[in-house]
Protein backbone atom coordinates (compact mmCIF):
# COMPACT_ATOMS: atom_id res chain seq x y z
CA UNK A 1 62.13 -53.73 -72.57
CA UNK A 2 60.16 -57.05 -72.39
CA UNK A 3 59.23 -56.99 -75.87
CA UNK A 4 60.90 -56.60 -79.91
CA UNK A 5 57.97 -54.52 -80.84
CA UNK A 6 54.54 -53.04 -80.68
CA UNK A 7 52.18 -52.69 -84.10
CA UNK A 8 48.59 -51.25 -83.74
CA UNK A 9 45.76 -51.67 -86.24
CA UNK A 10 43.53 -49.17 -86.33
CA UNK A 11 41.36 -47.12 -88.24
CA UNK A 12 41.29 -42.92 -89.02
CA UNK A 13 37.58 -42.83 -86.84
CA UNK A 14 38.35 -45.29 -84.76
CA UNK A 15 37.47 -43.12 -81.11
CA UNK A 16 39.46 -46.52 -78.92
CA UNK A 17 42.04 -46.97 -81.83
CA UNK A 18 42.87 -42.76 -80.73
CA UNK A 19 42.57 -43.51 -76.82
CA UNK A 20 44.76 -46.40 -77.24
CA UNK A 21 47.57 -44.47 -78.77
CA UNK A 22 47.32 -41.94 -76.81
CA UNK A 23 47.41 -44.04 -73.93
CA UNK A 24 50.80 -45.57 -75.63
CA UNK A 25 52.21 -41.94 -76.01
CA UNK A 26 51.65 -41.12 -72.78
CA UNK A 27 53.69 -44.31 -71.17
CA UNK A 28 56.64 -43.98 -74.13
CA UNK A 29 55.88 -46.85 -76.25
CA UNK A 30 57.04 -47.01 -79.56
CA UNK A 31 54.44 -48.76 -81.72
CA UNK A 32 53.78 -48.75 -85.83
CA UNK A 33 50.45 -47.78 -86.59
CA UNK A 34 48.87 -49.32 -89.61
CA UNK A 35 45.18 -47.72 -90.60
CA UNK A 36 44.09 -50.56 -91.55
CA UNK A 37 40.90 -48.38 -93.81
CA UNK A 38 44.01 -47.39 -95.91
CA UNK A 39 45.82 -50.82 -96.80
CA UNK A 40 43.65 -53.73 -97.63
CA UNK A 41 46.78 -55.93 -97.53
CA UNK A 42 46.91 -54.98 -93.97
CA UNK A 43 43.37 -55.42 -92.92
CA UNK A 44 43.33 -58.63 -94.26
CA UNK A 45 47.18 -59.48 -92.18
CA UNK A 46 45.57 -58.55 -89.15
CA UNK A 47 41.85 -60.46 -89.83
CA UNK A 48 44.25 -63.87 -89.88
CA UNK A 49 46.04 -62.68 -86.92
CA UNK A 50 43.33 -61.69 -84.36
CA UNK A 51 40.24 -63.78 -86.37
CA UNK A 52 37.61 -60.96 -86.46
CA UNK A 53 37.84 -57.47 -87.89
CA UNK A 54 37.05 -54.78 -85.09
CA UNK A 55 40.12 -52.86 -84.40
CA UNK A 56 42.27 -51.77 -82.27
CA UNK A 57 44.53 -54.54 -82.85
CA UNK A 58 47.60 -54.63 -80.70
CA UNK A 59 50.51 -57.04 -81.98
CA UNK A 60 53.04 -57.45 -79.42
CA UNK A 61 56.20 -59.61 -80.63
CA UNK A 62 58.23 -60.61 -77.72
CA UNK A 63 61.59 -61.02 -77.15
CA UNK A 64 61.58 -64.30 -77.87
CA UNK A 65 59.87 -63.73 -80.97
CA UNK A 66 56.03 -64.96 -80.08
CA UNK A 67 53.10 -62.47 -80.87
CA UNK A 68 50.31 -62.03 -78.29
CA UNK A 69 47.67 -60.23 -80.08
CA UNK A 70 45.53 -58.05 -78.21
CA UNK A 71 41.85 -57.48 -79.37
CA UNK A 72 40.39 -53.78 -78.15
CA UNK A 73 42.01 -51.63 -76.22
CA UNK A 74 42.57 -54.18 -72.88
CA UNK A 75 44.73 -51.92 -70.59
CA UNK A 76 45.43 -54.55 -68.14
CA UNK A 77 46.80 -57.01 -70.51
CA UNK A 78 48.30 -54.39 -72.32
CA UNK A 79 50.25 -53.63 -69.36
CA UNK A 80 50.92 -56.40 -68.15
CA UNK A 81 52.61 -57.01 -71.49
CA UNK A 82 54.42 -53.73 -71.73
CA UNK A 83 55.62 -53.30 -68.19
CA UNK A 84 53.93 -50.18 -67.15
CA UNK A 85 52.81 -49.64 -63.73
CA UNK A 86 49.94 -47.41 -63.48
């Protein structure tokens, strides 16, 4: 596993923030989800993060502890970060 762990923002209509997840399902990555429309503490954590406030937001720590964070649901850099060969 190339990475410590995998946190998505996202919101409860979000129709991406869904596809994403899915998407995550489907390939057996374990993410927390954080709606971000339910915890303001959390919306504003992952405006200083990613510097704007569409979601999803994809924080991937790595193993050496650095976060890439991931603005809309980019499957190629989302797999290249992940490892999964589609």
């Amino acid at each position: 596993m190339p990475y410590k762990s995998v946190t998505v923002y996202s919101t409860v209509v979000c129709p991406y923030c869904k596809i994403e997840k899915q998407w995550l399902d489907k390939n057996d990555i374990k993410y927390k989800n954080i709606f971000i429309d339910e915890d303001e503490d959390a919306a504003d954590a992952m405006i200083k993060k990613s510097k704007q406030m569409g979601v999803p937001v994809t924080v991937i720590v790595t193993k050496d502890g650095k976060e890439k964070v991931i603005v809309g649901f980019d499957k190629p850099e989302l797999s290249k970060m992940l490892e999964i060969k589609e």
